[in-house]
N, C-alpha and C. Protein backbone atom coordinates (compact mmCIF):
# COMPACT_ATOMS: atom_id res chain seq x y z
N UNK A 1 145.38 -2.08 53.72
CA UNK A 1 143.98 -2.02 53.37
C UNK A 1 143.38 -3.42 53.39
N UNK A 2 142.03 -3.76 53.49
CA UNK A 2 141.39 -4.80 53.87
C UNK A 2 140.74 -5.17 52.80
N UNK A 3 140.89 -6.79 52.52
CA UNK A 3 140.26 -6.45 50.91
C UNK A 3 138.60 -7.58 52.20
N UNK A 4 137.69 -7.36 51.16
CA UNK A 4 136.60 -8.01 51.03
C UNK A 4 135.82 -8.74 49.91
N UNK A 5 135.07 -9.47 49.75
CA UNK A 5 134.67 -10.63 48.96
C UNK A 5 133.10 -10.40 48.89
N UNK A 6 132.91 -10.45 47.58
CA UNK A 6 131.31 -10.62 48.00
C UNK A 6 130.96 -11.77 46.87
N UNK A 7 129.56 -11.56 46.81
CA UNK A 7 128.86 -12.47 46.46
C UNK A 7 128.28 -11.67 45.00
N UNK A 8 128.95 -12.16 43.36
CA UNK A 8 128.13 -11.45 42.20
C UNK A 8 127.28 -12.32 41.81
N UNK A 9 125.80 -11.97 41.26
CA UNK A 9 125.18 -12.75 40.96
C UNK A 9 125.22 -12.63 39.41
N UNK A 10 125.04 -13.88 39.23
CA UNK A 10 125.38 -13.67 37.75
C UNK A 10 124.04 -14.63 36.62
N UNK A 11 122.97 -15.65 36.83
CA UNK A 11 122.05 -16.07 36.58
C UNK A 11 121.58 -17.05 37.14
N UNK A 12 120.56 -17.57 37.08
CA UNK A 12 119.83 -18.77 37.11
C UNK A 12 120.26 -19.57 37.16
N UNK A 13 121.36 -20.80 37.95
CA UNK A 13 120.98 -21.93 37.82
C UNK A 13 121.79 -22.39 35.90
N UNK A 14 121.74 -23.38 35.13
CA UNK A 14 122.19 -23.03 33.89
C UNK A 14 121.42 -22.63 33.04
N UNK A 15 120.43 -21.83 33.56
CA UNK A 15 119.43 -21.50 32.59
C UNK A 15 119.97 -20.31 31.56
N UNK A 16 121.60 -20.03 32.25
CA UNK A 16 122.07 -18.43 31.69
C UNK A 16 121.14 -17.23 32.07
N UNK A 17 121.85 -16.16 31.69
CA UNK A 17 121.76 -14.65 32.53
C UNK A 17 120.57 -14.29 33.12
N UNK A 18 120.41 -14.03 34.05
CA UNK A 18 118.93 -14.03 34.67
C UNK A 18 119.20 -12.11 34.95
N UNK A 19 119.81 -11.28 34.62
CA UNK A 19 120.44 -10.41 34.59
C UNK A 19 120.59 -9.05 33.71
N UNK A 20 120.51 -8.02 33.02
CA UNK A 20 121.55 -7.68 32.45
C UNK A 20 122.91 -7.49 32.33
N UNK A 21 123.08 -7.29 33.48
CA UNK A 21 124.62 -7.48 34.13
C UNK A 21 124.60 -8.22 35.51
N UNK A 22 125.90 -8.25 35.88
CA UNK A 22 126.06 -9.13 37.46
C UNK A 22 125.64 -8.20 38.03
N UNK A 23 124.90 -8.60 39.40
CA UNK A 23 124.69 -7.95 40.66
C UNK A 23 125.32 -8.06 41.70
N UNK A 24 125.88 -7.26 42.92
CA UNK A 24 126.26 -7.72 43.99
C UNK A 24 124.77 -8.34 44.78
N UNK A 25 125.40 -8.86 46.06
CA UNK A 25 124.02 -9.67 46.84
C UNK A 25 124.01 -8.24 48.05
N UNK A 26 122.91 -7.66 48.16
CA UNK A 26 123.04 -6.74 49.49
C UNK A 26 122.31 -7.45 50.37
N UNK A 27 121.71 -8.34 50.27
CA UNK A 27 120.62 -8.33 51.17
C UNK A 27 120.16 -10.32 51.19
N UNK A 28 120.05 -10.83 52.14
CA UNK A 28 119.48 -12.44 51.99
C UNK A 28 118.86 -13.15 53.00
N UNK A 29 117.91 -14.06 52.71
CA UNK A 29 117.27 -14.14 54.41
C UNK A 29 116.54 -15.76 53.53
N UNK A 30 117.22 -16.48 53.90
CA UNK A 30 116.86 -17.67 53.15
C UNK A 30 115.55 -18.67 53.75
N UNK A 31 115.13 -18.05 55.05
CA UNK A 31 113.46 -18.67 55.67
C UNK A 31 112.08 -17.49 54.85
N UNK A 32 112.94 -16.54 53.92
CA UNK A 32 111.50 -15.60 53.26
C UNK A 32 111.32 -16.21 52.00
N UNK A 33 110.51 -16.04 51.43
CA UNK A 33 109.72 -16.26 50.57
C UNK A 33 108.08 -16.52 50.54
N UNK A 34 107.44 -16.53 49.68
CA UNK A 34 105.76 -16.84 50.09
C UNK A 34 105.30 -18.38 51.12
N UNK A 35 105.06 -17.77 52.26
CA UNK A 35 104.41 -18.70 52.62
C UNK A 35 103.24 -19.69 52.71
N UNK A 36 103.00 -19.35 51.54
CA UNK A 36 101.70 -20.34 51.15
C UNK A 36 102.76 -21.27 50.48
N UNK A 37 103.99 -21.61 49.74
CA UNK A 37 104.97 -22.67 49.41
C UNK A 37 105.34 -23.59 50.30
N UNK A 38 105.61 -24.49 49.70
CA UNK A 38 105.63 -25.58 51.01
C UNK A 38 106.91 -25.43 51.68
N UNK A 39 108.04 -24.88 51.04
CA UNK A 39 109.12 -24.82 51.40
C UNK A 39 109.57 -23.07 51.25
N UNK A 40 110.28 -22.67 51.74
CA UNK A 40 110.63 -21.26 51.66
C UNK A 40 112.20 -20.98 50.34
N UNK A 41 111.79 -20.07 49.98
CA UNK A 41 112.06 -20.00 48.61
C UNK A 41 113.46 -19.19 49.11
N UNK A 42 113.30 -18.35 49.78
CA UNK A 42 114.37 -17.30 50.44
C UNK A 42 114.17 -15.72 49.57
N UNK A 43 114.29 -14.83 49.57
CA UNK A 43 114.67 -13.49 49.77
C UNK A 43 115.77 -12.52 49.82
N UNK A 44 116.34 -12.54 48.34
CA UNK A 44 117.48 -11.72 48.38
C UNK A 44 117.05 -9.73 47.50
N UNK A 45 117.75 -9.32 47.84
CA UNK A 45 118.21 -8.11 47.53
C UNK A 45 119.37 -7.76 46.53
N UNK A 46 119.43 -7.00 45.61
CA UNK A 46 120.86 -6.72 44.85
C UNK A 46 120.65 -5.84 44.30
N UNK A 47 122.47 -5.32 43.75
CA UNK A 47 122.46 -3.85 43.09
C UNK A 47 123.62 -3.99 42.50
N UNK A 48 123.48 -2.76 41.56
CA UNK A 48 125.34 -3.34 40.75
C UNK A 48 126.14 -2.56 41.53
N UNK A 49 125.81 -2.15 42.46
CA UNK A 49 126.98 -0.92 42.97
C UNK A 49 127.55 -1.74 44.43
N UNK A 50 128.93 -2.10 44.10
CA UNK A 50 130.04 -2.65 44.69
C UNK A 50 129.77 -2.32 45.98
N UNK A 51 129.85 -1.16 46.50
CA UNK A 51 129.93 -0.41 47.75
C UNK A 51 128.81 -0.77 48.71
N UNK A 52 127.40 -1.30 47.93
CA UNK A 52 126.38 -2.30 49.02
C UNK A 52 126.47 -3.03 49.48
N UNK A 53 127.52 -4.38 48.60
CA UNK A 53 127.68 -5.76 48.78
C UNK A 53 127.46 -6.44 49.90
N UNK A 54 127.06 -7.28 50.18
CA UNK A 54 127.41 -7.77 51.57
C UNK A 54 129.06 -7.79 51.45
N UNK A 55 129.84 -8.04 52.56
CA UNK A 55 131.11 -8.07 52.34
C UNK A 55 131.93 -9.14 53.66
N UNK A 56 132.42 -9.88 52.97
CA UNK A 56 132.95 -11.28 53.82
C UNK A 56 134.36 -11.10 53.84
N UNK A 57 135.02 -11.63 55.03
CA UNK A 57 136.25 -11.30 55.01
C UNK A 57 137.38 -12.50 54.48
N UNK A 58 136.26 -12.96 53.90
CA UNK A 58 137.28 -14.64 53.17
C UNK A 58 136.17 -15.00 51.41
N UNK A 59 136.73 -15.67 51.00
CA UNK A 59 135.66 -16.60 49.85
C UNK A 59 135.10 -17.56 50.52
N UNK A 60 135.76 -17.92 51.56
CA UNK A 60 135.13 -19.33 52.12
C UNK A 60 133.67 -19.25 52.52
N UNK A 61 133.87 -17.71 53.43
CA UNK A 61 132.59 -16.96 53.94
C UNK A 61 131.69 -16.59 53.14
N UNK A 62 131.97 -16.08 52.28
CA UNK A 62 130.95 -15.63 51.01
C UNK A 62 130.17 -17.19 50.74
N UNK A 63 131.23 -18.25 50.52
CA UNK A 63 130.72 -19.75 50.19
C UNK A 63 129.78 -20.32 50.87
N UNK A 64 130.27 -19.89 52.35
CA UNK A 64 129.20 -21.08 53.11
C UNK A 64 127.84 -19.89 53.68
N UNK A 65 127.90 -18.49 53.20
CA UNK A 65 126.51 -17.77 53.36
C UNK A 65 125.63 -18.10 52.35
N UNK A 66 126.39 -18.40 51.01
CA UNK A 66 125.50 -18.70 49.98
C UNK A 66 124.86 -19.68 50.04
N UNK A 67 125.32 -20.56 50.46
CA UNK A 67 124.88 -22.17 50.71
C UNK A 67 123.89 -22.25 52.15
N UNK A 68 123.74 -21.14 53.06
CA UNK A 68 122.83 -21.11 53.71
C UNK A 68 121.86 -22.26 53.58
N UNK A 69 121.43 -22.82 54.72
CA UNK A 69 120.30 -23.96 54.38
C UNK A 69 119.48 -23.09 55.54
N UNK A 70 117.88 -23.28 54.84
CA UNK A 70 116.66 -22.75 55.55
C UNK A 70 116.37 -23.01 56.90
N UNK A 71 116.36 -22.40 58.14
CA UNK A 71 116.12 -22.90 59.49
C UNK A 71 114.09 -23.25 59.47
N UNK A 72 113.56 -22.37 58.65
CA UNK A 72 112.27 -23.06 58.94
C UNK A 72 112.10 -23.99 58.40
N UNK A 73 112.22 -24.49 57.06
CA UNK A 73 112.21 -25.51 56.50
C UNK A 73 113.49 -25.89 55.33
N UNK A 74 114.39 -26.72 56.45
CA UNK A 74 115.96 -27.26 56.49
C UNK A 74 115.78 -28.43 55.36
N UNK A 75 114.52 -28.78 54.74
CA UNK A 75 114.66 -29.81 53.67
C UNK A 75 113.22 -29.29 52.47
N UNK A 76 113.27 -29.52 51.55
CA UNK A 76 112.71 -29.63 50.21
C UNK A 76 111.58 -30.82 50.59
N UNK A 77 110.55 -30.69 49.78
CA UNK A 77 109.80 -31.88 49.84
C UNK A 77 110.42 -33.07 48.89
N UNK A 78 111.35 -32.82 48.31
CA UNK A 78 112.06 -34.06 47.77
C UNK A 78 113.21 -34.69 48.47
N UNK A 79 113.38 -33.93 49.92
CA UNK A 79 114.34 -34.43 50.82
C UNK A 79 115.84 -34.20 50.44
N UNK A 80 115.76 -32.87 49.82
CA UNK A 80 117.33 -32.28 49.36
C UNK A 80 117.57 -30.94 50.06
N UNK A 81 118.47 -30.54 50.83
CA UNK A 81 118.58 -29.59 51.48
C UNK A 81 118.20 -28.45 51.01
N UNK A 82 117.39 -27.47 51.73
CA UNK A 82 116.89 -26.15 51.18
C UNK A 82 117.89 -25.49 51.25
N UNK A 83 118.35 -25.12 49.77
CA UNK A 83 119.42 -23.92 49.90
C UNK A 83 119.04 -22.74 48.86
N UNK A 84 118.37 -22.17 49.35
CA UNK A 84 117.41 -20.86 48.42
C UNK A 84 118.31 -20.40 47.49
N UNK A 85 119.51 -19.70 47.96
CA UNK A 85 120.03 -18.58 47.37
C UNK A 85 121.09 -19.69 46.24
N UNK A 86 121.23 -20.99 46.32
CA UNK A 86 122.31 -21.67 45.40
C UNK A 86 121.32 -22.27 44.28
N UNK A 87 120.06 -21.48 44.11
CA UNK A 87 119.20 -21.61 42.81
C UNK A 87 120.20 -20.79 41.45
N UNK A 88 121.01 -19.73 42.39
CA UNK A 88 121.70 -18.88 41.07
C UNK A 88 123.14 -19.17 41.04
N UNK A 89 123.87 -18.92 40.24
CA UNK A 89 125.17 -18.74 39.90
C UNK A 89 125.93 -17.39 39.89
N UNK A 90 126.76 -17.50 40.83
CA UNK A 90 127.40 -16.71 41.03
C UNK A 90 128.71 -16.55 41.43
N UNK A 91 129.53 -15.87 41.21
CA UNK A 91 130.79 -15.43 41.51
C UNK A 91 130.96 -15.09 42.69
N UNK A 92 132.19 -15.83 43.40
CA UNK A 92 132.77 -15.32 44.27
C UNK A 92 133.78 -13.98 44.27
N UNK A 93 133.96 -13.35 44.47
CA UNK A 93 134.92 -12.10 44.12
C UNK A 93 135.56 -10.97 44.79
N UNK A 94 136.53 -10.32 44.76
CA UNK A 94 137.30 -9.57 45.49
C UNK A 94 136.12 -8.53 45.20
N UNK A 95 135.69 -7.53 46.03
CA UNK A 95 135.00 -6.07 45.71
C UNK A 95 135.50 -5.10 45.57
N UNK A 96 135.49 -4.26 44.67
CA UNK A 96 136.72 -3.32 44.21
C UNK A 96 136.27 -2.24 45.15
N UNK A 97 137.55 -1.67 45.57
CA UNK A 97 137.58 -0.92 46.47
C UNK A 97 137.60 1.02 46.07
């Protein structure tokens, strides 16, 4: 059997639980957000139900989707890489099967 990895979200940044519970990530597109912002905020999707997850066939993969940097706008106006979706904290994790 094939295990897979996804992505739980678990809050904000250290602001703590942005949540009631963890979410899986179904869904991410890190050039969406409002475009009237100077920079794009990104656009995710989630659900608690395992079976949506996106699903990566490593942690590494789960790692470097999260870390996605923005193709429309690849820098912040403070000149720090746009990485939308690493605003939250989250778990890397096996998805129960």
């Amino acid at each position: 059997m094939t295990e897979f990895y996804g992505i739980l979200l678990i809050g904000y940044g250290s602001s703590g639980p942005l949540f009631e519970q963890p979410v899986w990530l179904t869904a991410y597109d890190p050039d969406g957000g409002n475009p009237a912002i100077a920079y794009p905020t990104g656009v995710y999707e989630s659900d608690p139900d395992p079976s949506l997850a996106l699903r990566f066939e490593t942690p590494r993969a789960a790692t470097e989707f999260w870390r996605q940097q923005s193709t429309r706008t690849p820098y912040r106006p403070d000149m720090h890489e746009n990485r939308p979706l690493t605003a939250l904290s989250v778990e890397i994790t096996r998805i129960p099967s």
